[in-house]
PDB file of N, CA and C in Angstrom:
ATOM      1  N   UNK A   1      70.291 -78.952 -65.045  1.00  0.00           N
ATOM      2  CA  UNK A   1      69.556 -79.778 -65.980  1.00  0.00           C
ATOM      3  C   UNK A   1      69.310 -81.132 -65.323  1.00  0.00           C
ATOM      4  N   UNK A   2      68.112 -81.297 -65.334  1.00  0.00           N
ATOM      5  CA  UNK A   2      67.768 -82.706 -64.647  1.00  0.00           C
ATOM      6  C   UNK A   2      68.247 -83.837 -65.635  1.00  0.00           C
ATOM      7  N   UNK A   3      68.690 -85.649 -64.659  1.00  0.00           N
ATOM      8  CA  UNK A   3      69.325 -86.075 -65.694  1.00  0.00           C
ATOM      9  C   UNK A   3      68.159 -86.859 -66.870  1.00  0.00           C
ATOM     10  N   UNK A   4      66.652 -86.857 -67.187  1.00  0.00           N
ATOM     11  CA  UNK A   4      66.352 -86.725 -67.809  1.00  0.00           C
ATOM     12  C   UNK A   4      66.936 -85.929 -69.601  1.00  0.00           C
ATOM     13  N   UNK A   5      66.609 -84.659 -68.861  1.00  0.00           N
ATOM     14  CA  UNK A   5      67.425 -83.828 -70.123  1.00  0.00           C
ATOM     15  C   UNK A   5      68.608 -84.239 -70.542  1.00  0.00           C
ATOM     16  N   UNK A   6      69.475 -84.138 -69.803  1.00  0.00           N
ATOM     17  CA  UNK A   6      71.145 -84.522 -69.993  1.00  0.00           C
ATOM     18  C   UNK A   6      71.253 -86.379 -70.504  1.00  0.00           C
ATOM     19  N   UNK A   7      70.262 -86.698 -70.384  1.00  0.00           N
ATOM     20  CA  UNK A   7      70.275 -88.231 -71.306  1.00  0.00           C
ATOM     21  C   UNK A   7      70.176 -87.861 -72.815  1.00  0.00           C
ATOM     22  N   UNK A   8      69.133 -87.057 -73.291  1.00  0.00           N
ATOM     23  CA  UNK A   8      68.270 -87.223 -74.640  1.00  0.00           C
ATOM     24  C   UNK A   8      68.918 -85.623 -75.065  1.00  0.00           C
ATOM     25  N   UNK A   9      69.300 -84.635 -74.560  1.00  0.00           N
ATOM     26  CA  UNK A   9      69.390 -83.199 -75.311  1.00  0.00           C
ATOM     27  C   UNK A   9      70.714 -83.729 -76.086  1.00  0.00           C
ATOM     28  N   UNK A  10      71.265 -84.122 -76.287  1.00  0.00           N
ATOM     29  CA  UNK A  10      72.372 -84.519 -76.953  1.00  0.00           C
ATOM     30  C   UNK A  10      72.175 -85.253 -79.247  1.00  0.00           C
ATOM     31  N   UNK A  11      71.210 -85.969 -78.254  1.00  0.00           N
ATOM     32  CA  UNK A  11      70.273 -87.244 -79.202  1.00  0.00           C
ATOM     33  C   UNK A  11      70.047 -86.170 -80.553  1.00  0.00           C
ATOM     34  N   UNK A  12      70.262 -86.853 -81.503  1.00  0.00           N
ATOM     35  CA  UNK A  12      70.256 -86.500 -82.873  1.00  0.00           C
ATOM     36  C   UNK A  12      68.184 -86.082 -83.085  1.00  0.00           C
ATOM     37  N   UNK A  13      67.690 -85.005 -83.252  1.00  0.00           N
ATOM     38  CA  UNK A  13      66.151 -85.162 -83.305  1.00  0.00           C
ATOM     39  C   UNK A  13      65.864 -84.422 -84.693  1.00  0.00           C
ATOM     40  N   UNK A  14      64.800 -85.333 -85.135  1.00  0.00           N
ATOM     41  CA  UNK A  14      64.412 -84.463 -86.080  1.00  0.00           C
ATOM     42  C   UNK A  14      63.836 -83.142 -86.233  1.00  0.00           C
ATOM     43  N   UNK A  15      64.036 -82.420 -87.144  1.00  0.00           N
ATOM     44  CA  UNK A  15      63.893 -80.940 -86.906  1.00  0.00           C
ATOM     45  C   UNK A  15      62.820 -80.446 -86.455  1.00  0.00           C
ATOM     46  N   UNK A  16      61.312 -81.452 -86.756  1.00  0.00           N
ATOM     47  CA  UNK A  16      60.099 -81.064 -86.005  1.00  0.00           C
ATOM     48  C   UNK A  16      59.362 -81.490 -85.247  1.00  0.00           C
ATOM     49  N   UNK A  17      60.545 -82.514 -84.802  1.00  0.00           N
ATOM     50  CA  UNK A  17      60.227 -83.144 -83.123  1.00  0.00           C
ATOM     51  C   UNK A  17      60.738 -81.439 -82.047  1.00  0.00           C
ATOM     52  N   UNK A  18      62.314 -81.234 -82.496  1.00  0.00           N
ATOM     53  CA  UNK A  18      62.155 -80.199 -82.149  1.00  0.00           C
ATOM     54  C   UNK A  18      61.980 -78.945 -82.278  1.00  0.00           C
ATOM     55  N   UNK A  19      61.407 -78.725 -83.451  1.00  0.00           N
ATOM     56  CA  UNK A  19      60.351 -77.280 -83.629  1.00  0.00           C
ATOM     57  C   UNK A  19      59.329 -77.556 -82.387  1.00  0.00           C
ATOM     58  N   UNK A  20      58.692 -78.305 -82.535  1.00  0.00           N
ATOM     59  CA  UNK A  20      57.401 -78.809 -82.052  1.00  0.00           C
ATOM     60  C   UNK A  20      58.038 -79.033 -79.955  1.00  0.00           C
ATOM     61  N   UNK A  21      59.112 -79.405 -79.877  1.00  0.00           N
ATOM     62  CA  UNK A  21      59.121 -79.156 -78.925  1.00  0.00           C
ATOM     63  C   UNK A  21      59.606 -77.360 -77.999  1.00  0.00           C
ATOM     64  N   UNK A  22      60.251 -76.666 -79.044  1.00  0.00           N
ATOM     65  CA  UNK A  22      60.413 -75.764 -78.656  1.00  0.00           C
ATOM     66  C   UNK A  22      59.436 -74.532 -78.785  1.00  0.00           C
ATOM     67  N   UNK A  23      58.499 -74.627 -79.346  1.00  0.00           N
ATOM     68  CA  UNK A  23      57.367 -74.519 -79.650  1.00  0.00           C
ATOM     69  C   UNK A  23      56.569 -74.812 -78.223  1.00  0.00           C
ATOM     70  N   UNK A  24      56.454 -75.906 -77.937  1.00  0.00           N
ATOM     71  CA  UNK A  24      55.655 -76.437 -76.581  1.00  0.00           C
ATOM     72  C   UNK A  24      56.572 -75.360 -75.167  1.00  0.00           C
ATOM     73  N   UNK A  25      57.362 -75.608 -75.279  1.00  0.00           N
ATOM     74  CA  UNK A  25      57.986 -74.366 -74.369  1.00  0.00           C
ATOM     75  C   UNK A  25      57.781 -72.850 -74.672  1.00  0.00           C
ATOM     76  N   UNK A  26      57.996 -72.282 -75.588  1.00  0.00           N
ATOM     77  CA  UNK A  26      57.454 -71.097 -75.360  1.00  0.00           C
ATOM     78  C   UNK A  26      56.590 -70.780 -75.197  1.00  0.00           C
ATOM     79  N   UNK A  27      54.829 -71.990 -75.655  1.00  0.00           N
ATOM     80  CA  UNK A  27      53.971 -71.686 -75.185  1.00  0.00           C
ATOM     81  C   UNK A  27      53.753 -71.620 -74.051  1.00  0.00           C
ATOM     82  N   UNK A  28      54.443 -72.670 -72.920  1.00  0.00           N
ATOM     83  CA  UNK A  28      54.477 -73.053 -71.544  1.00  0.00           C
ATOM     84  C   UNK A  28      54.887 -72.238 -70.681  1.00  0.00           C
ATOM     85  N   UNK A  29      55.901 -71.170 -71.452  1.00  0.00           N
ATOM     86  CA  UNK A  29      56.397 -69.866 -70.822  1.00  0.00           C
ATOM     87  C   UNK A  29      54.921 -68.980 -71.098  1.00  0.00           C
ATOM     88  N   UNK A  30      54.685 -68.750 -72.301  1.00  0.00           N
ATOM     89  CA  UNK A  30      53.745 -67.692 -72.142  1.00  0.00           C
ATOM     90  C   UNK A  30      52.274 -68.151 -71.070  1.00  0.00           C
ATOM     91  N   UNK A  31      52.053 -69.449 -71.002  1.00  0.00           N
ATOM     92  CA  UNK A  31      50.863 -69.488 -69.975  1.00  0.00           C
ATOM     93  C   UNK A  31      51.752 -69.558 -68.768  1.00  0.00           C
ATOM     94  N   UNK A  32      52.614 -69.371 -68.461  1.00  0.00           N
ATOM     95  CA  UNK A  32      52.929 -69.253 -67.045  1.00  0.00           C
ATOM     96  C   UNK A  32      53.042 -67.655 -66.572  1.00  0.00           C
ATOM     97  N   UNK A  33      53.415 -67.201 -67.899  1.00  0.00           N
ATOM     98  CA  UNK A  33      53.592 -65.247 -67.564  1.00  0.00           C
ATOM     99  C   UNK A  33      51.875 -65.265 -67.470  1.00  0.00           C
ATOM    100  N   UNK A  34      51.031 -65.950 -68.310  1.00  0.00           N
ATOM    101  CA  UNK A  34      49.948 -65.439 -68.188  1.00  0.00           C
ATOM    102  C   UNK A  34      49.041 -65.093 -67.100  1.00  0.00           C
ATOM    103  N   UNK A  35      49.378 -66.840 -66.374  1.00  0.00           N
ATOM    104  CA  UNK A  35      48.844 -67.034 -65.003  1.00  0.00           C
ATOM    105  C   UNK A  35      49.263 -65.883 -63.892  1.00  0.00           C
ATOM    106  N   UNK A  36      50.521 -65.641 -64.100  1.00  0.00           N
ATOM    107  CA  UNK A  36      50.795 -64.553 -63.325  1.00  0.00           C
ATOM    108  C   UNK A  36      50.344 -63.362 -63.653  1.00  0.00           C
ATOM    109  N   UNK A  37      50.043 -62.883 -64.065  1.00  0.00           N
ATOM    110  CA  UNK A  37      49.974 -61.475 -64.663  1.00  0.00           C
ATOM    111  C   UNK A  37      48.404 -61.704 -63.821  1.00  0.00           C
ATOM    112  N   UNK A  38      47.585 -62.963 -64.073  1.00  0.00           N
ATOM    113  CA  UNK A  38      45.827 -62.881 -63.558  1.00  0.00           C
ATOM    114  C   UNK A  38      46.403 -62.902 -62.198  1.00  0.00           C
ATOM    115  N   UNK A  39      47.012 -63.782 -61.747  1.00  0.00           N
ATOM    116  CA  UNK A  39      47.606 -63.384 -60.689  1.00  0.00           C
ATOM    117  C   UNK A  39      47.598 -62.294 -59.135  1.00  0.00           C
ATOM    118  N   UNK A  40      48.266 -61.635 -59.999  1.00  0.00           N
ATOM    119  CA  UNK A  40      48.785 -60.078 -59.752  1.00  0.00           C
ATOM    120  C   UNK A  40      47.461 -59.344 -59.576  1.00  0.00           C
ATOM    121  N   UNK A  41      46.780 -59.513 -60.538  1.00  0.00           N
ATOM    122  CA  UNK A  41      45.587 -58.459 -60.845  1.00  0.00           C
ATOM    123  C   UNK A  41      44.867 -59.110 -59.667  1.00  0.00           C
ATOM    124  N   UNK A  42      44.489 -60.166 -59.469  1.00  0.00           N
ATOM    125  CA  UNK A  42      43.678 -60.721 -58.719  1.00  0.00           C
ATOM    126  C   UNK A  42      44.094 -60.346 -57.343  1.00  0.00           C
ATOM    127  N   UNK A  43      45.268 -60.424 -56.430  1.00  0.00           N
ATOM    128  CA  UNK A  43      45.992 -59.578 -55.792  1.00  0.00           C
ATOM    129  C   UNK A  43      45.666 -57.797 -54.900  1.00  0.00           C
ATOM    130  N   UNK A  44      46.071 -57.691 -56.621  1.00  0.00           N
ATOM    131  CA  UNK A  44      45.510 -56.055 -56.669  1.00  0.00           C
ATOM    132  C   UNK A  44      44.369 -55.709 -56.203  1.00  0.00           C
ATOM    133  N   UNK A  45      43.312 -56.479 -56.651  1.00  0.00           N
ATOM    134  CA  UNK A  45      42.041 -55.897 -56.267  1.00  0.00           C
ATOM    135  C   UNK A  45      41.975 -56.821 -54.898  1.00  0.00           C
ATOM    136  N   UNK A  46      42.309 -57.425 -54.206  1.00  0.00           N
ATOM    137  CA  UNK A  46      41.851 -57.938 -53.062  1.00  0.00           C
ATOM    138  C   UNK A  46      42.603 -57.112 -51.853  1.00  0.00           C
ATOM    139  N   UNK A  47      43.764 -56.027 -52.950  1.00  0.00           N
ATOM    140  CA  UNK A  47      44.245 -55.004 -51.823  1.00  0.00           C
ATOM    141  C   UNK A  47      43.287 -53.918 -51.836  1.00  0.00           C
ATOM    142  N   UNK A  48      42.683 -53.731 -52.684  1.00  0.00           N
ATOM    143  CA  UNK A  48      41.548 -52.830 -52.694  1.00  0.00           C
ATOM    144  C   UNK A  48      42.020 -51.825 -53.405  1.00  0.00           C
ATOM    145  N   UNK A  49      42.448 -52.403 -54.678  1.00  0.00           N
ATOM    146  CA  UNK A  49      43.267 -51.439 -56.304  1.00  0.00           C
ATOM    147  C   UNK A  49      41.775 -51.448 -57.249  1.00  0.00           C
ATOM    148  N   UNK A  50      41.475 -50.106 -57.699  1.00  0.00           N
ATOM    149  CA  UNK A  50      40.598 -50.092 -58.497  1.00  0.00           C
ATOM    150  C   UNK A  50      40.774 -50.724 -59.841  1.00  0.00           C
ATOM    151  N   UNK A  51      39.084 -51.039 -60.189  1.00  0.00           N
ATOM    152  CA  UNK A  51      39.748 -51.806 -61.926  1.00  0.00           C
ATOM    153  C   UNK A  51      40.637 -51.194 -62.463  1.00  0.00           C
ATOM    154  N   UNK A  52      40.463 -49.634 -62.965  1.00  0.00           N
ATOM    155  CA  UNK A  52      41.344 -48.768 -63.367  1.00  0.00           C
ATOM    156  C   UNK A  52      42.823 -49.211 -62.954  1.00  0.00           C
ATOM    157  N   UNK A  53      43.062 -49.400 -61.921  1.00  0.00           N
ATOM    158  CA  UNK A  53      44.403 -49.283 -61.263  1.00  0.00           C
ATOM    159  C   UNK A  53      45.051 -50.732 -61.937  1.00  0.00           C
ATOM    160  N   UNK A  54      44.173 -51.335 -61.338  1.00  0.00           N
ATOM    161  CA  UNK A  54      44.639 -53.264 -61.533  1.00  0.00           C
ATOM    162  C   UNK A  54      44.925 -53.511 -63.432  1.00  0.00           C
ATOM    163  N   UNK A  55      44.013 -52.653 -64.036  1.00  0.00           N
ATOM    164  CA  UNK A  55      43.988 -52.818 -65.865  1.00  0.00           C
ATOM    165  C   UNK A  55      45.206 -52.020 -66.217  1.00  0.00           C
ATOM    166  N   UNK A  56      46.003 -50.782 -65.560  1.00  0.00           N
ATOM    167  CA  UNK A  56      47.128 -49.858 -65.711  1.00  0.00           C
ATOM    168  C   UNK A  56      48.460 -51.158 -65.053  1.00  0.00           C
ATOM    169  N   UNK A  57      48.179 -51.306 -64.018  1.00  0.00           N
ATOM    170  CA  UNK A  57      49.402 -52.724 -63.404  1.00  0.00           C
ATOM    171  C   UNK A  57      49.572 -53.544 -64.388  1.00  0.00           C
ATOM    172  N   UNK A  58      48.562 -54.345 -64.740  1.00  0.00           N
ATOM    173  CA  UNK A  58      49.299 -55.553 -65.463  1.00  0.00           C
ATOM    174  C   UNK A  58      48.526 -55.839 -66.744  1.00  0.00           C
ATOM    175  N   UNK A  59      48.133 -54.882 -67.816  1.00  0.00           N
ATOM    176  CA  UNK A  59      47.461 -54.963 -68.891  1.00  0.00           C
ATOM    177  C   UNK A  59      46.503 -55.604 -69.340  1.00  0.00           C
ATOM    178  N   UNK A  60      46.032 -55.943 -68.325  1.00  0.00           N
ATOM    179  CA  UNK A  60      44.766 -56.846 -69.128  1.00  0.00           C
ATOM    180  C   UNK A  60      43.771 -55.745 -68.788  1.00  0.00           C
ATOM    181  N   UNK A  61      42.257 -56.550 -69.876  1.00  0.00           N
ATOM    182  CA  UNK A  61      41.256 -55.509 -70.020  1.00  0.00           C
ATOM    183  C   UNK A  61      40.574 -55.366 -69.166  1.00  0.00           C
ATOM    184  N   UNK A  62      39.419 -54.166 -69.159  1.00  0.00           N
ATOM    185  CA  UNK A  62      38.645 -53.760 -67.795  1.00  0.00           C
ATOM    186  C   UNK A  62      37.593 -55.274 -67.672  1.00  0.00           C
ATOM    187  N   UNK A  63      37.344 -55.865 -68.418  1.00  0.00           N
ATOM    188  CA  UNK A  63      36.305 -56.599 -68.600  1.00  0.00           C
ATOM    189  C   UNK A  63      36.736 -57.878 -67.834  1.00  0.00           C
ATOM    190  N   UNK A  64      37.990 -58.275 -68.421  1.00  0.00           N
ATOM    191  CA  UNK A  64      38.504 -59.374 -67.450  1.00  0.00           C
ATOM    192  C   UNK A  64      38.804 -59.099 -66.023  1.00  0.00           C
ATOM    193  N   UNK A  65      39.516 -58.173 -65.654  1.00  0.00           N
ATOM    194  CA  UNK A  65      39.449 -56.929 -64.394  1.00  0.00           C
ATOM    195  C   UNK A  65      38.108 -57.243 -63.822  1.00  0.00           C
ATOM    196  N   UNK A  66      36.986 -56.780 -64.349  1.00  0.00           N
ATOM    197  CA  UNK A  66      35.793 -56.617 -63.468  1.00  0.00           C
ATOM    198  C   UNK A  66      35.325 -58.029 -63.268  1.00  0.00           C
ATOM    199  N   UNK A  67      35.574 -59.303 -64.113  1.00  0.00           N
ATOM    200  CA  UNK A  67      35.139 -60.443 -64.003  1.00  0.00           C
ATOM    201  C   UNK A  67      35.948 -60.981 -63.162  1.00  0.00           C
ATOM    202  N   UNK A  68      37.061 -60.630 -62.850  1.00  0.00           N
ATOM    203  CA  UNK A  68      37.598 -61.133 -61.859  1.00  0.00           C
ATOM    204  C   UNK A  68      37.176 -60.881 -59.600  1.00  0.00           C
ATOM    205  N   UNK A  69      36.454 -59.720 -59.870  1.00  0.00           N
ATOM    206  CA  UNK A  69      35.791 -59.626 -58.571  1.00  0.00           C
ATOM    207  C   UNK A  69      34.787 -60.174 -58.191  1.00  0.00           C
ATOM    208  N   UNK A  70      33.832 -60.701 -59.153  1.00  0.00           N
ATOM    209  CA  UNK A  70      32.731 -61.597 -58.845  1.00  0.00           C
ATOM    210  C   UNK A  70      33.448 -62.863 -58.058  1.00  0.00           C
TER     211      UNK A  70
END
């Protein structure tokens, strides 16, 4: 824990300072899985993985898949 954190995680907060901040983190997790996942796909097809293949790997749709080779 950086000493940022270890100053203030202690600190008395109101409940929707931290809703709202824990909230901001799980979103921050989910765009980081997200980025990866385009990632990956993007990857895939530059190994020469068909849309098919690259949309079965990491779930996203054929449409984003095919927009991603342009």
């Amino acid at each position: 824990m950086n000493k940022f954190a270890e100053k203030y995680i202690n600190l008395p907060m109101d409940i929707d300072l931290k809703n709202s901040l824990d909230t901001a983190r799980e979103e921050g997790k989910a765009e980081g899985i997200e980025e990866g996942i385009k990632r990956v796909a993007l990857n895939a097809l530059k190994m020469g993985k068909t849309v098919q293949e690259t949309t079965e790997l990491t779930g996203l749709g054929v449409g984003e898949v095919e927009g991603m080779k342009e």
